[in-house]
Protein backbone atom coordinates (compact mmCIF):
# COMPACT_ATOMS: atom_id res chain seq x y z
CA UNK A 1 45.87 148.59 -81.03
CA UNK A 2 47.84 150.00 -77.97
CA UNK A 3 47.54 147.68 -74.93
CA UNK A 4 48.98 147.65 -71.49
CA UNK A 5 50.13 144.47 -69.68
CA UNK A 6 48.74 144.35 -65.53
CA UNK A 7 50.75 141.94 -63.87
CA UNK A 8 54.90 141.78 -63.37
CA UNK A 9 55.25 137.99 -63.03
CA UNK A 10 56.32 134.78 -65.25
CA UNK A 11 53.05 134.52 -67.45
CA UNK A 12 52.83 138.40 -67.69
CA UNK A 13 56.22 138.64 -69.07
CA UNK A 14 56.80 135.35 -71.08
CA UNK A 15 53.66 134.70 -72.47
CA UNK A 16 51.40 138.15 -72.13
CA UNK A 17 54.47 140.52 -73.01
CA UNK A 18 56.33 138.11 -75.56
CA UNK A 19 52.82 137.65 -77.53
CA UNK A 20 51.58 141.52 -77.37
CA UNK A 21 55.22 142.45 -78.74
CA UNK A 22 55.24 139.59 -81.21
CA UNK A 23 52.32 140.31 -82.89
CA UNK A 24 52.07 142.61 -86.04
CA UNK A 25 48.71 144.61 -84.88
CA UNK A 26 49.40 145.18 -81.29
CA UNK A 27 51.65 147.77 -79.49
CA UNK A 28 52.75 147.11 -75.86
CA UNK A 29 52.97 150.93 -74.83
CA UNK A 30 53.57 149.98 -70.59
CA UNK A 31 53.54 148.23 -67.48
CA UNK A 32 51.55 148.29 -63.97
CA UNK A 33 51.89 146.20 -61.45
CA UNK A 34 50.85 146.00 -57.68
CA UNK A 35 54.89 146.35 -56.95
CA UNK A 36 56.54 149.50 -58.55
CA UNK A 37 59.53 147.75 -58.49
CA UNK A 38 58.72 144.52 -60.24
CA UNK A 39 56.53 146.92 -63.05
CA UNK A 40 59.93 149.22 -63.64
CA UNK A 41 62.02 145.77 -64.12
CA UNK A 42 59.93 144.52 -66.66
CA UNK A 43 59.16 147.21 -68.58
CA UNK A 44 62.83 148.18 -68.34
CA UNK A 45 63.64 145.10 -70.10
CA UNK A 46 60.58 145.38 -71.99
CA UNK A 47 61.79 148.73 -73.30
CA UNK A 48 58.36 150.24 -72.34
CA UNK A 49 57.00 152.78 -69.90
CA UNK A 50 56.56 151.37 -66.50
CA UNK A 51 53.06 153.44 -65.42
CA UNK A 52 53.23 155.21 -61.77
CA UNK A 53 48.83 153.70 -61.45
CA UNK A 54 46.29 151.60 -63.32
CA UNK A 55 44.09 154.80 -63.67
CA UNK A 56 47.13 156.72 -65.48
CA UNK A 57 47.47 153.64 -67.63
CA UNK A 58 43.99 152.79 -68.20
CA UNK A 59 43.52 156.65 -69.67
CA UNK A 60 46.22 155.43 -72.03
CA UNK A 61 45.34 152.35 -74.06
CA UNK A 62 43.02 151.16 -76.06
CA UNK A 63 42.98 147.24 -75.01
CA UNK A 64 44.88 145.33 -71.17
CA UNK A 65 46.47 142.41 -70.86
CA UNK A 66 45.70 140.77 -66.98
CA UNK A 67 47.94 138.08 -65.94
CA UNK A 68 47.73 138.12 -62.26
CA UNK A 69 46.06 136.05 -59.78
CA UNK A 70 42.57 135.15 -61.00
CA UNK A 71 40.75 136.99 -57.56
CA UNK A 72 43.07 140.04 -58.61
CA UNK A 73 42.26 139.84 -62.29
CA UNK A 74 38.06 139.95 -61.54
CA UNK A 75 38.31 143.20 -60.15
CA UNK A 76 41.39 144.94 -62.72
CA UNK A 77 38.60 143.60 -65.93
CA UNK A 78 35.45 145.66 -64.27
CA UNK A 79 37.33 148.45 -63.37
CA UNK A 80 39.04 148.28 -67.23
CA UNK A 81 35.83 147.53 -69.03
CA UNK A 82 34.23 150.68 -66.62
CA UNK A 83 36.64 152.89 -68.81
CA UNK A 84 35.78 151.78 -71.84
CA UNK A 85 39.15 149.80 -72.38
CA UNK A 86 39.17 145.91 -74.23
CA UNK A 87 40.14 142.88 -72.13
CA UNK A 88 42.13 140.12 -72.87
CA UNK A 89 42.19 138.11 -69.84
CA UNK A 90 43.26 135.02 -68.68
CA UNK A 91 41.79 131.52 -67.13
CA UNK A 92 40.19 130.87 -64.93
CA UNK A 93 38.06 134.43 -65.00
CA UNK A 94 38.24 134.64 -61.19
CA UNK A 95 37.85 132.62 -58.36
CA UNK A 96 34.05 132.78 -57.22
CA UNK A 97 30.74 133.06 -59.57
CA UNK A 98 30.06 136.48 -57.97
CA UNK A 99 33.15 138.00 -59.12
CA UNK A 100 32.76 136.21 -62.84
CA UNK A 101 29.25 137.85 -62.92
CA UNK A 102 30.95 141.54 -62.04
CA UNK A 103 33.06 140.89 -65.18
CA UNK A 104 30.38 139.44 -67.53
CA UNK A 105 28.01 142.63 -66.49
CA UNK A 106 31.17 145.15 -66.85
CA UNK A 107 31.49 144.20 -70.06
CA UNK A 108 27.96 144.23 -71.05
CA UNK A 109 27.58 147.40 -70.18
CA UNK A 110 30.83 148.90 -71.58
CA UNK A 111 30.17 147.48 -75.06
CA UNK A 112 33.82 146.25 -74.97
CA UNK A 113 35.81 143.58 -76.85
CA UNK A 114 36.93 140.66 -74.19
CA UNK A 115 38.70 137.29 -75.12
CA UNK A 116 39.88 134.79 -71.96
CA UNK A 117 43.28 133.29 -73.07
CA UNK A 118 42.37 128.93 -72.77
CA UNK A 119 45.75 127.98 -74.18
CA UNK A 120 44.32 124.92 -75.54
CA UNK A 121 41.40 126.67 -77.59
CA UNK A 122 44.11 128.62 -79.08
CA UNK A 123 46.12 125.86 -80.24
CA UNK A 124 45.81 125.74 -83.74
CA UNK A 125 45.50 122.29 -84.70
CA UNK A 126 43.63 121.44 -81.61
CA UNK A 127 40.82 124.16 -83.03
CA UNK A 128 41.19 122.35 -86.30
CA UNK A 129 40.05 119.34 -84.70
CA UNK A 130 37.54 121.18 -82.80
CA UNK A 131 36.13 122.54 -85.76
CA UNK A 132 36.33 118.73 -87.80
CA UNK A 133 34.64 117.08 -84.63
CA UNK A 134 31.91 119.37 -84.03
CA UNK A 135 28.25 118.42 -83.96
CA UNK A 136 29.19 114.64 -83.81
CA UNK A 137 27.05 112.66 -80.78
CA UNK A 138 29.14 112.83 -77.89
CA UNK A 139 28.02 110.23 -75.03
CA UNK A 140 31.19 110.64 -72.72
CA UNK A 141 35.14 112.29 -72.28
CA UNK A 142 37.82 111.21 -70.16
CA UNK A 143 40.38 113.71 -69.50
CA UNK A 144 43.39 113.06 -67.31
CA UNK A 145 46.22 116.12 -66.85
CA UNK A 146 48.56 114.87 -63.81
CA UNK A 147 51.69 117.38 -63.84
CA UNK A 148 53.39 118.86 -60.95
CA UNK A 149 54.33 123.15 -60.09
CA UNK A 150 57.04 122.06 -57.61
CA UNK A 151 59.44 119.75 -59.92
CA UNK A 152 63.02 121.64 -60.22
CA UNK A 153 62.88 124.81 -62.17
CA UNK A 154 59.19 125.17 -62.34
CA UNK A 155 58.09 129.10 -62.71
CA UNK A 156 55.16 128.35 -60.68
CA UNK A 157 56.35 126.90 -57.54
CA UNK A 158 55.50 130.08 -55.59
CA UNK A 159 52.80 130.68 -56.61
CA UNK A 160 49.79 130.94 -53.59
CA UNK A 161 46.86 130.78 -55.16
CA UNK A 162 47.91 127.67 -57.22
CA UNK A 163 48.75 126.07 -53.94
CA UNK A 164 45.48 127.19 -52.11
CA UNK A 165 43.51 126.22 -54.80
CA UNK A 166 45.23 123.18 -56.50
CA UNK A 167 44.72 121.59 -59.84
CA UNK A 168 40.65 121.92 -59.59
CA UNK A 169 41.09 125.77 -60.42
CA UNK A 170 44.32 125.96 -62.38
CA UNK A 171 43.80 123.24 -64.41
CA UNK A 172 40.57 122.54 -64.39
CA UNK A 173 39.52 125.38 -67.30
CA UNK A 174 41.99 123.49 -69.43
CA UNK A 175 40.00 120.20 -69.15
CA UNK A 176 36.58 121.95 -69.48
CA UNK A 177 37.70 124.57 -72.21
CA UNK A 178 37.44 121.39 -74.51
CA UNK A 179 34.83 119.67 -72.83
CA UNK A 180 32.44 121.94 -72.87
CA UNK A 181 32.28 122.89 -76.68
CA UNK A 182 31.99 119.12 -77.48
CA UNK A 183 29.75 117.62 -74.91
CA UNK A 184 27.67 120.53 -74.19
CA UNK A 185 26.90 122.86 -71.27
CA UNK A 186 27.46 121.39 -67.66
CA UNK A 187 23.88 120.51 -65.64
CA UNK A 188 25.40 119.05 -63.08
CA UNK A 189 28.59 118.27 -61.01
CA UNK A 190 30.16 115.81 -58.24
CA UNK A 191 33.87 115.63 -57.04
CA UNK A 192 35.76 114.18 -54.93
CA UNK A 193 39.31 114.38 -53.77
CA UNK A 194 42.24 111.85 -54.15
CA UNK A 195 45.77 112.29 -52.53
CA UNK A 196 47.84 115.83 -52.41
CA UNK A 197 45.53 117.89 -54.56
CA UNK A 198 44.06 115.36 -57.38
CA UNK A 199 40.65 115.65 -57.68
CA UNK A 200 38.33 113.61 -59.49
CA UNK A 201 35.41 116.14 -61.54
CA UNK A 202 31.97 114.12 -62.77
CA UNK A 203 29.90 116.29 -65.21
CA UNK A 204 26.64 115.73 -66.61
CA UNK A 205 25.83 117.69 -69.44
CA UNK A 206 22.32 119.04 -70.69
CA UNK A 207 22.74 116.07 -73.69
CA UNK A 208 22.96 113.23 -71.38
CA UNK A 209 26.63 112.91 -71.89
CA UNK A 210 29.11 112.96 -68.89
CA UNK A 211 32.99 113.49 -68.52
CA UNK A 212 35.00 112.70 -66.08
CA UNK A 213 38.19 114.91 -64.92
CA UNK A 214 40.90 113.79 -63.08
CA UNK A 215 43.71 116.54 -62.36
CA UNK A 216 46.62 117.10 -60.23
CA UNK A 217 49.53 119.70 -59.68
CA UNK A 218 51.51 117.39 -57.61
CA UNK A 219 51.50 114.09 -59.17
CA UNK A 220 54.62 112.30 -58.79
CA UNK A 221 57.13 111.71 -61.46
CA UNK A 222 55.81 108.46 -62.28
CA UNK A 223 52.47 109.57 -62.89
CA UNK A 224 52.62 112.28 -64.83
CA UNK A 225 50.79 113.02 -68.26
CA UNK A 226 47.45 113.44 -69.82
CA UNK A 227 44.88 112.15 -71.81
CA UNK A 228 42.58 113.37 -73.65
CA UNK A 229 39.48 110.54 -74.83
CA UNK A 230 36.32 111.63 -76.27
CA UNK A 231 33.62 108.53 -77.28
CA UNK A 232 30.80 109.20 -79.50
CA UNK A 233 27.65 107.11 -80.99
CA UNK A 234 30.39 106.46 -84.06
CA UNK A 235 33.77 106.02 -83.13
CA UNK A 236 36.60 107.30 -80.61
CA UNK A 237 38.52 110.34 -80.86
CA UNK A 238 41.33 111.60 -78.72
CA UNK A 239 42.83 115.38 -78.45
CA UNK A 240 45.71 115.97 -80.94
CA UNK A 241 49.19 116.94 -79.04
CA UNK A 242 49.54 120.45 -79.66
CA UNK A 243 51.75 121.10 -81.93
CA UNK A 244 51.82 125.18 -80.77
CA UNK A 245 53.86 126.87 -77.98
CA UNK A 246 51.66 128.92 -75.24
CA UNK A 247 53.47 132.23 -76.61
CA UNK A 248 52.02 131.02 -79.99
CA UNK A 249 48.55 130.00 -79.05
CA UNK A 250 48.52 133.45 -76.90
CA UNK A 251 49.73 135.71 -80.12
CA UNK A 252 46.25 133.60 -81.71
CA UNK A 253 44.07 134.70 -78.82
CA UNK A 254 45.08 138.49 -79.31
CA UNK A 255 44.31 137.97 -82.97
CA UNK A 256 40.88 136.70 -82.01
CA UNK A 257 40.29 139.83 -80.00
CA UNK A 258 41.37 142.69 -82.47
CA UNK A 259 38.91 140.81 -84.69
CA UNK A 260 36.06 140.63 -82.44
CA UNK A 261 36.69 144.42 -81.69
CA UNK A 262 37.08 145.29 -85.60
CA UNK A 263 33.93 143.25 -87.00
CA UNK A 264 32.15 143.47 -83.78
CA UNK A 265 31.51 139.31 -83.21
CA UNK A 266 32.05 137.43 -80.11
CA UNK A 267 35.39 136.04 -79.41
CA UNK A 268 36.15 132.88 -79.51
CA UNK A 269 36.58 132.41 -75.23
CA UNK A 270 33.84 134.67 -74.02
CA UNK A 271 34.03 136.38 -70.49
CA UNK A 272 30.18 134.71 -70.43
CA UNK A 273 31.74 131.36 -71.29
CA UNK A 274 34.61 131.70 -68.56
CA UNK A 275 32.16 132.23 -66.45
CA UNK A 276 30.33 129.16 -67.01
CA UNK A 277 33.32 127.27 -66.32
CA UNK A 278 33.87 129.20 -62.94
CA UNK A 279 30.34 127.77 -62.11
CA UNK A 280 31.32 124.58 -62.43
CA UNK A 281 34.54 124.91 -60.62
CA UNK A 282 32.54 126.58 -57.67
CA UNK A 283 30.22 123.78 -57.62
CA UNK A 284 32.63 121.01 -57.59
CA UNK A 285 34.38 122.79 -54.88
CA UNK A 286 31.03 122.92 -52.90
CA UNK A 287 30.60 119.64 -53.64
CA UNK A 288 34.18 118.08 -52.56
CA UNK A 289 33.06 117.29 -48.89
CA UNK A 290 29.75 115.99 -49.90
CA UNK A 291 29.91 114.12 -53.05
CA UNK A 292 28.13 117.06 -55.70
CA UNK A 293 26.64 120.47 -56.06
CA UNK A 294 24.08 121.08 -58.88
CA UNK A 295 25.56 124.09 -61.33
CA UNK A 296 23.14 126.96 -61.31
CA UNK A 297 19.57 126.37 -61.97
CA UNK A 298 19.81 122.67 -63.37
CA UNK A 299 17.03 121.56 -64.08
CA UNK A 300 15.51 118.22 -61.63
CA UNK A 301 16.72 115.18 -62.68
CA UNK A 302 14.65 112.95 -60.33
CA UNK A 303 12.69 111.11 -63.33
CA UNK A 304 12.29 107.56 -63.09
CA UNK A 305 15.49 106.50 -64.32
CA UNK A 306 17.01 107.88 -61.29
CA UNK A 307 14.29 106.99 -58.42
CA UNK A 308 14.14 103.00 -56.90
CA UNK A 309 18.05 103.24 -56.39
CA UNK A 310 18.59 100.37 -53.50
CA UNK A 311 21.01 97.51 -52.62
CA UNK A 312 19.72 95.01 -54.67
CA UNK A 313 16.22 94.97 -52.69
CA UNK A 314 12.96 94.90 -54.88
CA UNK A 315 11.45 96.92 -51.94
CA UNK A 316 9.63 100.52 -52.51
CA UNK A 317 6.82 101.13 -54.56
CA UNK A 318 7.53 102.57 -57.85
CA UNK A 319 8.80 106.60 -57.64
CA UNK A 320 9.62 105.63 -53.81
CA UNK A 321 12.83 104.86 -52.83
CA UNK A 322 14.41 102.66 -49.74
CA UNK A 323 14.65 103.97 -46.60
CA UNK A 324 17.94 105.75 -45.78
CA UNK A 325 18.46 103.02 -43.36
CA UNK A 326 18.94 100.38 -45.91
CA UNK A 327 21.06 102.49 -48.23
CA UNK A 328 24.74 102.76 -47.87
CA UNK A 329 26.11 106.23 -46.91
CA UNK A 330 27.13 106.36 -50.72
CA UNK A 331 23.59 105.80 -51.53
CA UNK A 332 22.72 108.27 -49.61
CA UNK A 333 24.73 110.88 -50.64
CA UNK A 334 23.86 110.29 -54.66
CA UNK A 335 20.22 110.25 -53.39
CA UNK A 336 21.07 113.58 -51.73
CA UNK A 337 22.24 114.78 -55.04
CA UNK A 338 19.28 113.69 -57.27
CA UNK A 339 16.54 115.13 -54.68
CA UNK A 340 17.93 118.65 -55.54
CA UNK A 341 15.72 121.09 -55.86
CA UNK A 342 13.90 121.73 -59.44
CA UNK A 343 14.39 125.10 -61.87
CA UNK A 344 12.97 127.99 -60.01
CA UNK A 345 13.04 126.29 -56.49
CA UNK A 346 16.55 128.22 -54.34
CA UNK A 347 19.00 125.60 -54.08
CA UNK A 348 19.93 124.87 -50.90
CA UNK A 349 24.20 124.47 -49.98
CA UNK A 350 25.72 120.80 -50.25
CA UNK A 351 27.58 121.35 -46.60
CA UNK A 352 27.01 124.80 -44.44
CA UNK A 353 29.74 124.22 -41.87
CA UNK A 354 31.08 127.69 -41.19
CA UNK A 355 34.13 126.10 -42.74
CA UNK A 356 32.81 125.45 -46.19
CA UNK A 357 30.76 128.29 -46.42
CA UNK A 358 34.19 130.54 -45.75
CA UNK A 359 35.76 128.52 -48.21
CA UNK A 360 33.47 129.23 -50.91
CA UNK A 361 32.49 132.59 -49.80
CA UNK A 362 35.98 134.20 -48.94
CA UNK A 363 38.22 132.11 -51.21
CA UNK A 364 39.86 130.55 -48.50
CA UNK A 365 41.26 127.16 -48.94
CA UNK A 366 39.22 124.65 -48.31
CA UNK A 367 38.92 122.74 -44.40
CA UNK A 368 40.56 119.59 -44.44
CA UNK A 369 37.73 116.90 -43.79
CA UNK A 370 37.53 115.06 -40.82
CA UNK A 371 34.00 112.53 -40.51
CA UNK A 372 32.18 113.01 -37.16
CA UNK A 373 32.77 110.96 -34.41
CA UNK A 374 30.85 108.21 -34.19
């Protein structure tokens, strides 16, 4: 299949160019890029024809490559998938839900092949274990990935949106990617945020089970690592070190996608699956100021296993609660949370300061938060 690589920088060229000239079935026939000089580098040393517009090399190929930033990538994929051309893009799909939907409908409509590149799903003997773990009862997952983009050397200490956005969006797929196929889809998310940009992610999924994510991309040297726990009705499993490079696991993922083109299946990443995890990176992004956002429709959760929540007061008649004047401001807030609104009723926004609703609307970084006086 002849593809074209968008996108001139580190991950384009070591990963996205590497894998599409590595692998037996695809043929890297050019380069575009946002700078004409950056494109004609790489596909200099690529040996390849560095294209003057994405229209002349869209009218070219058969299948693109995106590895740019994720806000950039939304809008290459529609305008790709418009033309009739495969995607294989990269995490996370974009950086709003709006922009994940424009994909996810693109590529409806096109009929075309798209596969997301999560490195770990492509790691072959982490998808062995996938597969060997599968269907077990999952009750919770702990996931901890503390690593750093500005230690000496690192190919990703310039990069904007990774310092706008933080470890919620860059390495949040990762944790989810796995999460998700094991525990089940997310109905429901809080988060909260911890020093530089760790962030703590709660998930409830439609099963009852919950995982927690804690992530960072500037953890100091001492803390850095991950780990991976899953817990289930019968034992405890944890996430097998992968034992394949990125360049591998990527040559896998473009495997996945000339096969989902040929016998016309789904791929393995779906642009409707990174989209789901977009939707819960939105929400817990919502929900950083004020303790939780409810993902899409969710359905209301405010049974009685949830109501008579107090301080250790037998007060309230049953289905009541306390007043919010004996309930801590934690209370409170997980009340808030709870008391969302049921399937089919619009969800109303966690915090509507101009600030946050920029921040989730504009994909600006979000306000720092400062409590109001007292």
């Amino acid at each position: 299949m002849r593809f074209g690589l968008i996108g001139t920088g580190y991950w384009a060229r070591e990963v996205h160019a590497a894998g599409l000239q590595a692998h037996p079935d695809s043929e890297l026939v050019g380069v575009w890029g946002r700078s004409p000089d950056k494109a004609a580098a790489l596909a200099g040393d690529l040996g390849v024809r560095a294209y003057g517009s994405l229209d002349e090399l869209l009218a070219d190929v058969e299948a693109v490559a995106i590895a740019v930033p994720p806000h950039a990538q939304a809008e290459f994929a529609v305008e790709a998938a418009q033309r009739g051309v495969h995607l294989l893009l990269d995490k996370p799909l974009a950086l709003d839900v709006a922009a994940a939907d424009r994909v996810v409908a693109a590529v409806e409509r096109a009929g075309v092949g798209a596969c997301v590149f999560f490195t770990m799903r492509y790691t072959e003997n982490v998808a062995i274990w996938l597969d060997e773990v599968a269907g077990e009862d999952w009750y919770s997952a702990r996931v901890c990935i503390y690593t750093s983009i500005f230690e000496p050397g690192s190919p990703y200490a310039e990069s904007v949106w990774r310092q706008e956005r933080g470890a919620l969006w860059d390495i949040g797929p990762h944790a989810l990617s796995i999460a998700l196929p094991l525990l089940g889809p997310a109905e429901s998310v809080i988060a909260q945020a911890g020093r530089g940009d760790a962030v703590d992610i709660g998930v409830r999924h439609t099963g009852g089970a919950t995982s927690l994510l804690s992530l960072s991309l500037t953890a100091p040297v001492g803390a850095r690592g991950s780990e991976w726990h899953f817990i289930s009705a019968v034992s405890a499993s944890a996430l097998p070190t992968p034992a394949t490079t990125p360049l591998e696991a990527f040559v896998a993922c473009i495997d996945d996608l000339l096969g989902a083109v040929r016998e016309g299946r789904p791929s393995r990443c779906t642009v409707q699956f990174a989209r789901d995890v977009v939707e819960i990176l939105a929400a817990a992004e919502r929900g950083l100021l004020a303790g939780g956002a409810a993902v899409g429709n969710a359905a209301d959760v405010t049974d009685d296993k949830w109501v008579g929540m107090g301080t250790g007061s037998d007060a309230g008649a049953p289905g009541e609660h306390l007043p919010d004047a004996l309930l801590s401001e934690d209370e409170q807030r997980m009340l808030a949370e709870l008391e969302r609104p049921a399937e089919g009723e619009p969800l109303t926004a966690v915090e509507d300061s101009p600030e946050m609703v920029n921040a989730a609307e504009d994909d600006s970084p979000l306000p720092n938060f400062q409590p109001p006086p007292e």
